[in-house]
Protein backbone atom coordinates (compact mmCIF):
# COMPACT_ATOMS: atom_id res chain seq x y z
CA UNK A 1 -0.86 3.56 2.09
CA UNK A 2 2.76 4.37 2.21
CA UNK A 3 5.51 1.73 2.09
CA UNK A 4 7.80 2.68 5.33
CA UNK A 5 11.06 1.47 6.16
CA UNK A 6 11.29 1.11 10.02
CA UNK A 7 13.89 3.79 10.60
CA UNK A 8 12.06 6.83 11.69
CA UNK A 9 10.47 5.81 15.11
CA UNK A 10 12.49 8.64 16.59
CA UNK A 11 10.24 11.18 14.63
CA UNK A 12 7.45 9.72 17.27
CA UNK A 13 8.99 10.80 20.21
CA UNK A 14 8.22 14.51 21.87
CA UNK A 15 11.41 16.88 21.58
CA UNK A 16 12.48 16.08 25.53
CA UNK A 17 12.79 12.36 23.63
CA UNK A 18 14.58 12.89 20.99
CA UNK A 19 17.88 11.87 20.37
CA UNK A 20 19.38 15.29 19.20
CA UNK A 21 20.85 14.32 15.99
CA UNK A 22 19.30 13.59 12.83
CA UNK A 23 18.18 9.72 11.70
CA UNK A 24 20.82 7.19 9.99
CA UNK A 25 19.36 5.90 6.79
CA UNK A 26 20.40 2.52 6.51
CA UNK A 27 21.29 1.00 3.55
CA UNK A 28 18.41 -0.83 1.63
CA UNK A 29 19.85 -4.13 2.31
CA UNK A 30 20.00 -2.99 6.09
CA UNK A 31 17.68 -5.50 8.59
CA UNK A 32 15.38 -3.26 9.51
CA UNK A 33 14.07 -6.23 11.85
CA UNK A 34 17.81 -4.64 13.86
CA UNK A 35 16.57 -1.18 13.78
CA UNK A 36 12.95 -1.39 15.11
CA UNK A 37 14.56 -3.48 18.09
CA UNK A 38 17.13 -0.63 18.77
CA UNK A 39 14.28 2.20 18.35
CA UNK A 40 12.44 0.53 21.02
CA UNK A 41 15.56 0.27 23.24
CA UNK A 42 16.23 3.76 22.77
CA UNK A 43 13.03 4.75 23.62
CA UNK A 44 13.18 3.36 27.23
CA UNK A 45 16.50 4.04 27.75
CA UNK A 46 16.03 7.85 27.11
CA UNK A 47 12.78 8.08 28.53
CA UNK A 48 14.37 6.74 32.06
CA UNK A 49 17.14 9.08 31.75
CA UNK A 50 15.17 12.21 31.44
CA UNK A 51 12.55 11.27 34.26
CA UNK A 52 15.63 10.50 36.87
CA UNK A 53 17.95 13.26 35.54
CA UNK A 54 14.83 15.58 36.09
CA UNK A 55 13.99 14.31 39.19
CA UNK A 56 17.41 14.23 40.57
CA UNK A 57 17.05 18.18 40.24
CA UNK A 58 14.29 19.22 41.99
CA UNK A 59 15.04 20.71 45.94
CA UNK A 60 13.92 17.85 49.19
CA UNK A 61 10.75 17.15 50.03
CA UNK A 62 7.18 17.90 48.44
CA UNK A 63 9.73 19.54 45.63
CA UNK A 64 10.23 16.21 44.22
CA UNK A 65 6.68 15.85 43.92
CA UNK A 66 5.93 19.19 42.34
CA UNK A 67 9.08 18.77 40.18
CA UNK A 68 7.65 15.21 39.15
CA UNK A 69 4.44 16.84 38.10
CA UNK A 70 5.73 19.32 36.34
CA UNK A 71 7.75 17.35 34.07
CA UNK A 72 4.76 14.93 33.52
CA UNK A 73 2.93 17.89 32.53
CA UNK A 74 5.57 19.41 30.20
CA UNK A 75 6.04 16.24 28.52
CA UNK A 76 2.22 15.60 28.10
CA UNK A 77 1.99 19.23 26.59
CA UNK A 78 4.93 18.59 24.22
CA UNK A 79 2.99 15.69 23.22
CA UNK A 80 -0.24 17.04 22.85
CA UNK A 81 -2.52 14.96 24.78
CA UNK A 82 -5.45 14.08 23.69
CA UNK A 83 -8.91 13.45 25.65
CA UNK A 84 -8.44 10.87 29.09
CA UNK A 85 -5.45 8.53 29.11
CA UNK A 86 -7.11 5.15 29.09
CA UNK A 87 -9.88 6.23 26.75
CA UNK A 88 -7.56 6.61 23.60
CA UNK A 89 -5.28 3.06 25.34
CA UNK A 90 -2.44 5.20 26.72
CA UNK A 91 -0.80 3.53 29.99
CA UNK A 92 -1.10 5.86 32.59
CA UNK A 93 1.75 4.84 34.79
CA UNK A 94 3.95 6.05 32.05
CA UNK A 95 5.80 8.93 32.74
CA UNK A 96 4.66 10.23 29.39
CA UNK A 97 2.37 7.52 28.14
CA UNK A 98 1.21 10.18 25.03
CA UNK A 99 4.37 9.58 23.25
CA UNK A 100 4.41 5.55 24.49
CA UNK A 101 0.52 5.74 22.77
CA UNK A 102 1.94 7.26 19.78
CA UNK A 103 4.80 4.55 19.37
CA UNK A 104 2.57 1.61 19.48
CA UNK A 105 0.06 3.23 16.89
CA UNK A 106 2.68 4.03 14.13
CA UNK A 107 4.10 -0.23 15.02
CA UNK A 108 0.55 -1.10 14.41
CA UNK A 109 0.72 0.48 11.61
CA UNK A 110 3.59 -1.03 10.69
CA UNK A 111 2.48 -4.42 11.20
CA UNK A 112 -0.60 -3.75 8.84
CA UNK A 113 1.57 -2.54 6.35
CA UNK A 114 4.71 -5.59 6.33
CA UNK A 115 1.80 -8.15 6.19
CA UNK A 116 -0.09 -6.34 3.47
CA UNK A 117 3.47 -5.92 1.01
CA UNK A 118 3.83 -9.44 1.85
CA UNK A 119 0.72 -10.83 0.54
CA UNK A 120 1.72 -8.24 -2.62
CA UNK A 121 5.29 -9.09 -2.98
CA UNK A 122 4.11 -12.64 -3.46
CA UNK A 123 1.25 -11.87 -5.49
CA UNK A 124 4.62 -10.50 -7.37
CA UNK A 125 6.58 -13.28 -7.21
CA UNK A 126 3.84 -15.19 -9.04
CA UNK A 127 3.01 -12.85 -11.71
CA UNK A 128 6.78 -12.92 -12.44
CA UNK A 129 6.96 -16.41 -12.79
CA UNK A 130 3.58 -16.54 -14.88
CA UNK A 131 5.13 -13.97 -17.64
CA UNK A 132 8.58 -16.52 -17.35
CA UNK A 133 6.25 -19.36 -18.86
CA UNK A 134 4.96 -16.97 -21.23
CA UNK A 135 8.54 -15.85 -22.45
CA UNK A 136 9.81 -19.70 -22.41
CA UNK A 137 7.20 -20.82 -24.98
CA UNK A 138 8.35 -17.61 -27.30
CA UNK A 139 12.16 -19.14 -27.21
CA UNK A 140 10.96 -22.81 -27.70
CA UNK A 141 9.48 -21.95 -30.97
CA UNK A 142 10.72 -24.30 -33.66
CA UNK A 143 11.28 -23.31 -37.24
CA UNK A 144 8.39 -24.48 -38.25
CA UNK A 145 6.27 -22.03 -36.63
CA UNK A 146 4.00 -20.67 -38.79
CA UNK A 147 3.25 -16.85 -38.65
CA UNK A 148 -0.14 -17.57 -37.16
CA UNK A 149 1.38 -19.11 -34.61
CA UNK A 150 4.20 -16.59 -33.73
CA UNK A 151 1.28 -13.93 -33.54
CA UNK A 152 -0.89 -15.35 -31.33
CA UNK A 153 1.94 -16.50 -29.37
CA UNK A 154 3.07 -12.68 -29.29
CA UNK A 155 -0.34 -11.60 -28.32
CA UNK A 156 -0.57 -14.16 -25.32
CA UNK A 157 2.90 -12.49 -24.41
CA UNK A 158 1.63 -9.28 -24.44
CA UNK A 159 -1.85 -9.74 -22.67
CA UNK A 160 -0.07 -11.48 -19.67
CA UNK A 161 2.57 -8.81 -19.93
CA UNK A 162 -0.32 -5.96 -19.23
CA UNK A 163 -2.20 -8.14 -16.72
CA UNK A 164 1.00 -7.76 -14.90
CA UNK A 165 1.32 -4.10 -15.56
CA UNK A 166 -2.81 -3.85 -14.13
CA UNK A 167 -2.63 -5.74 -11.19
CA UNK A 168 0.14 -3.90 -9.98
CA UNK A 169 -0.56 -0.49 -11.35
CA UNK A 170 -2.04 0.99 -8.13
CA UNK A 171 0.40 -0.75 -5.62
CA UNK A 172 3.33 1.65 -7.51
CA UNK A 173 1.51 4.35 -7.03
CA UNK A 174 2.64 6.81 -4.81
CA UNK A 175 1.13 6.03 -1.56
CA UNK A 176 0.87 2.05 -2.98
CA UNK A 177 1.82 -0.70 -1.18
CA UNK A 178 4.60 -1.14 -3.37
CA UNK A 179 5.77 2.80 -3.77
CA UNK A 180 9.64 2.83 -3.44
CA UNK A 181 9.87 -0.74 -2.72
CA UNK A 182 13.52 -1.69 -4.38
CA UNK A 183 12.66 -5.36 -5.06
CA UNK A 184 9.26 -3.85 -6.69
CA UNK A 185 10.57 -1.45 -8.72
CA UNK A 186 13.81 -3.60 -9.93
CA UNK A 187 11.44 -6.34 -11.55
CA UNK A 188 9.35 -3.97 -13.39
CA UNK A 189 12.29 -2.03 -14.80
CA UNK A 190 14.30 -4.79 -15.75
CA UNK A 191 11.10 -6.70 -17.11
CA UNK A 192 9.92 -3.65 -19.24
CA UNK A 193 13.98 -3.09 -20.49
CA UNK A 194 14.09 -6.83 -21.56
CA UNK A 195 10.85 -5.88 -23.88
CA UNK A 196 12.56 -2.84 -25.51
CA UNK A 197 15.91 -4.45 -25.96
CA UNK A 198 17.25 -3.07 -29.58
CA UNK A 199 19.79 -5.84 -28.99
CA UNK A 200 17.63 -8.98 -29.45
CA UNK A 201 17.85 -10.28 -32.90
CA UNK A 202 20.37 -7.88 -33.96
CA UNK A 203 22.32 -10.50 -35.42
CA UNK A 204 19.74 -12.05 -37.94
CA UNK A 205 18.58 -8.06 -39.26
CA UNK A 206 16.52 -6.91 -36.55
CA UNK A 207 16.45 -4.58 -34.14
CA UNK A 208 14.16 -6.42 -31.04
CA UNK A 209 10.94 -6.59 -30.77
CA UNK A 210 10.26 -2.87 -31.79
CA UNK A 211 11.05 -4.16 -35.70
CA UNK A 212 8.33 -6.51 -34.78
CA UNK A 213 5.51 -4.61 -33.85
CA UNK A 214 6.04 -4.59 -29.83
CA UNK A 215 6.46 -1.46 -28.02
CA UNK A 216 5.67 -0.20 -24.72
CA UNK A 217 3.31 2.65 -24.18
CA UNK A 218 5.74 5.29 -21.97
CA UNK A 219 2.38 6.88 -20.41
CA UNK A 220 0.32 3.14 -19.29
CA UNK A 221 3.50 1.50 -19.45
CA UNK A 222 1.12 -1.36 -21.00
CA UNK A 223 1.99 -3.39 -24.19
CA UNK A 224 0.89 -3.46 -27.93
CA UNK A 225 1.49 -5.43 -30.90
CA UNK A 226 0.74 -3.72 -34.57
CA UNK A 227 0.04 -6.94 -36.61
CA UNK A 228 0.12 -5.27 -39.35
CA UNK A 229 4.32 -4.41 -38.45
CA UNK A 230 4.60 -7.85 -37.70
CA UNK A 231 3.00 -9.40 -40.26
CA UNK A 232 5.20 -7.22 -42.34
CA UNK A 233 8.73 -8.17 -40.43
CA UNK A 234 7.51 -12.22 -41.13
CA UNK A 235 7.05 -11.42 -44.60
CA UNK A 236 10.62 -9.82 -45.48
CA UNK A 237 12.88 -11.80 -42.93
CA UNK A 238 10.99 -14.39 -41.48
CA UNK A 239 14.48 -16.25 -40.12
CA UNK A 240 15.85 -12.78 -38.59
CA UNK A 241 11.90 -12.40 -37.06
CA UNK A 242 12.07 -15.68 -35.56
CA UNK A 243 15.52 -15.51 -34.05
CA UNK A 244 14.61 -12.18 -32.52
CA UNK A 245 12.15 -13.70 -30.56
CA UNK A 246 13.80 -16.69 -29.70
CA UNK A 247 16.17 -14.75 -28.18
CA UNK A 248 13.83 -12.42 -26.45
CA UNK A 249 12.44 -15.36 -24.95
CA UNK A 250 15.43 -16.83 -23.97
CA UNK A 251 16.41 -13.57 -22.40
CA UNK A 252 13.66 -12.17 -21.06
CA UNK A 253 12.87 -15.76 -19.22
CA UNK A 254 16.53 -15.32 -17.53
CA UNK A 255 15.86 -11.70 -15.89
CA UNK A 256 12.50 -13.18 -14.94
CA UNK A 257 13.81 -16.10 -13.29
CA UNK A 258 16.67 -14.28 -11.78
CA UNK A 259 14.00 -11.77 -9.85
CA UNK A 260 12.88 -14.66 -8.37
CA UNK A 261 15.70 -16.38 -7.15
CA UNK A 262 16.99 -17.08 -3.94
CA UNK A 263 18.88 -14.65 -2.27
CA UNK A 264 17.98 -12.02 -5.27
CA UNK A 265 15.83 -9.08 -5.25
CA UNK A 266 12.19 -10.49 -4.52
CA UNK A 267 12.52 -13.07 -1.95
CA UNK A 268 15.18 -11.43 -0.15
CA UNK A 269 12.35 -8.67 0.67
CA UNK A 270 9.84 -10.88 1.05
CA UNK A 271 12.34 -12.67 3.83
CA UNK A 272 12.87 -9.41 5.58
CA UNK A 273 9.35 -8.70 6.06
CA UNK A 274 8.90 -12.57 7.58
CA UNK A 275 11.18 -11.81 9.86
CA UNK A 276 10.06 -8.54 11.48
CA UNK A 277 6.40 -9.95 10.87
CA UNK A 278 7.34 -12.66 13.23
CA UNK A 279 9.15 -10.50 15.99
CA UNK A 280 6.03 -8.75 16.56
CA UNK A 281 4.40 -11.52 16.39
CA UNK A 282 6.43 -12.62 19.22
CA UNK A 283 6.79 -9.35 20.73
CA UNK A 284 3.87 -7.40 20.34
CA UNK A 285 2.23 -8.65 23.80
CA UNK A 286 4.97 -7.19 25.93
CA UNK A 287 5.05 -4.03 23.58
CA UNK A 288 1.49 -4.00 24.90
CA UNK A 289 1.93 -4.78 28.34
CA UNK A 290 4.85 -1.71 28.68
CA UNK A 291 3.42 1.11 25.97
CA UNK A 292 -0.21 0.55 25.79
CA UNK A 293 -1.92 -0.89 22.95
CA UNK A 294 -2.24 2.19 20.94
CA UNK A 295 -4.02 3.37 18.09
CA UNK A 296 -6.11 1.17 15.24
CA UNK A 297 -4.82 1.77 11.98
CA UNK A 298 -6.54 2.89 9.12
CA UNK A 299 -6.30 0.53 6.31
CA UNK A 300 -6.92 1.68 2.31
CA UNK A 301 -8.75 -0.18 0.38
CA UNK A 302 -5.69 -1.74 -1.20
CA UNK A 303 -3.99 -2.38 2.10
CA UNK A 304 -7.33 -4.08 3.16
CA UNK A 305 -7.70 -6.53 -0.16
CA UNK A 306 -4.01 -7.46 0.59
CA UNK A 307 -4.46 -8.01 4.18
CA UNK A 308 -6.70 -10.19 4.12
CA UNK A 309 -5.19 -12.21 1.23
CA UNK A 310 -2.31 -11.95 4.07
CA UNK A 311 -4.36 -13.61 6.67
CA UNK A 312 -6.27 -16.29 4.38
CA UNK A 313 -2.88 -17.82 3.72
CA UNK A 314 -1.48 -17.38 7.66
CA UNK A 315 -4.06 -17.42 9.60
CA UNK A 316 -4.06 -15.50 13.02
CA UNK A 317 -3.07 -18.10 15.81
CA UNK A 318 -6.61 -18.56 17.56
């Protein structure tokens, strides 16, 4: 499923709704916790004003009640209505509960979708950190290292390397959990630039790990090592080969931890999505009680997996 911002809830809203003027992106650092609070506002506010303004000009009399009905019934058609009010959880009462049913179905939604990116952003977070260890035992290698040792070192680089790139493939997919997500796509740029770097090394011969054997497949965007390069590279400048990934190590270990650190790219999404999880966790009853319940979502198999890795770690309050 797609990876929304919360800007949009306008969209929801019949034309008599609408504000009139096109949506305000915000900014991707924007608290989009702010904006779904001043959609909902919004929502009332204009709702109220078009019921009294409409009211207020109708003629005495039974005119007010014809003129109510007939914007209840304009509304409702704008809306298209579907089947009886309280079968598909629409509040009757509502002057136009269509378009109050439609609201709470796309924040259900929602809600679905924030928890699910946050059991995958920290499924992230993790990963990250795993391919840091990996990168940290490339720069600690001594001298001494023989060239066994730097290649299967290399190869346990590269394996964890494309486990990352597979257990996130189908989350950056379009339509994946993690499609257009900044803090996402940041980590597995820089991550995959650190790799093709022609600058580590380049003071002891070499020209990064590419000299060595390492590239990164443009299509799979997964990993390989030709030993038979590498093997090579040891052979003619083992020094400048051992430098070179020293210092890919060192520098690849630095982006890594940098992704992860506070008030950086990763948790500073993964903190925006705990706090609008936790306003409608604290909200979502009186959304309820004034809009109707609304609409199930439909969860993808993806969104489902991550859900309910989601809900294993925070458990629904009983």
């Amino acid at each position: 499923m797609a990876n929304p911002s919360i800007h949009g809830i306008d969209s929801l809203l019949p034309p008599a709704l609408k504000t009139g003027r096109p949506p305000v992106a915000a900014p991707a650092s924007a608290d989009f916790l702010a904006t779904l609070q001043g959609q909902l506002a919004e929502f009332k506010a204009q709702a109220m004003s078009l019921l009294i303004s409409s009211l207020g000009s109708a003629k005495g009399g039974a005119g007010n009640a014809d003129a109510s009905a007939s914007v209840l019934a304009a509304l409702l058609a704008q809306t298209g209505a579907i089947g009886s009010l309280p079968a598909i959880g629409a509040v009757s009462p509502l002057f136009d509960p269509v378009s109050g049913y439609r609201l709470m179905t796309e924040i259900n939604r929602r809600d679905m979708i924030y928890r699910a990116e946050y059991a995958e952003m920290s499924d992230l977070r993790i990963s990250v950190e795993t391919l840091r260890q990996e990168a940290l035992h490339l720069a600690g290698m001594a001298a001494t290292t023989t060239p066994d040792e730097i290649k299967s070192r290399l190869e346990a680089f590269v394996a964890a390397y494309n486990a990352w790139i597979e257990r996130f493939d189908e989350a950056f997919e379009p339509g994946g959990l993690l499609a257009g997500t900044q803090a996402a796509t940041v980590a597995r740029w820089e991550l995959k630039q650190s790799v093709e770097s022609p600058f580590n090394g380049a003071g002891s011969g070499v020209r990064g790990l590419g000299d060595l054997g390492i590239r990164i497949d443009p299509v799979s965007n997964k990993a390989s090592l030709d030993a038979a390069r590498l093997d090579s590279a040891l052979a003619g400048n083992f020094a400048g080969a051992l430098a070179a990934i020293r210092e890919f190590g060192g520098n690849f270990a630095r982006s890594a931890e940098l992704l992860n650190a506070e008030g950086n790219f990763i948790p500073n999404r993964m903190n925006n999505l705990a706090r609008v999880i936790a306003y409608l966790d604290k909200n979502m009853a009186a959304l309820e009680a004034e809009f109707g319940p609304g609409g199930a979502p439909q969860a993808s198999a993806e969104a489902a997996r991550a859900l309910a890795a989601y809900n294993a770690i925070h458990k629904p309050a009983a």
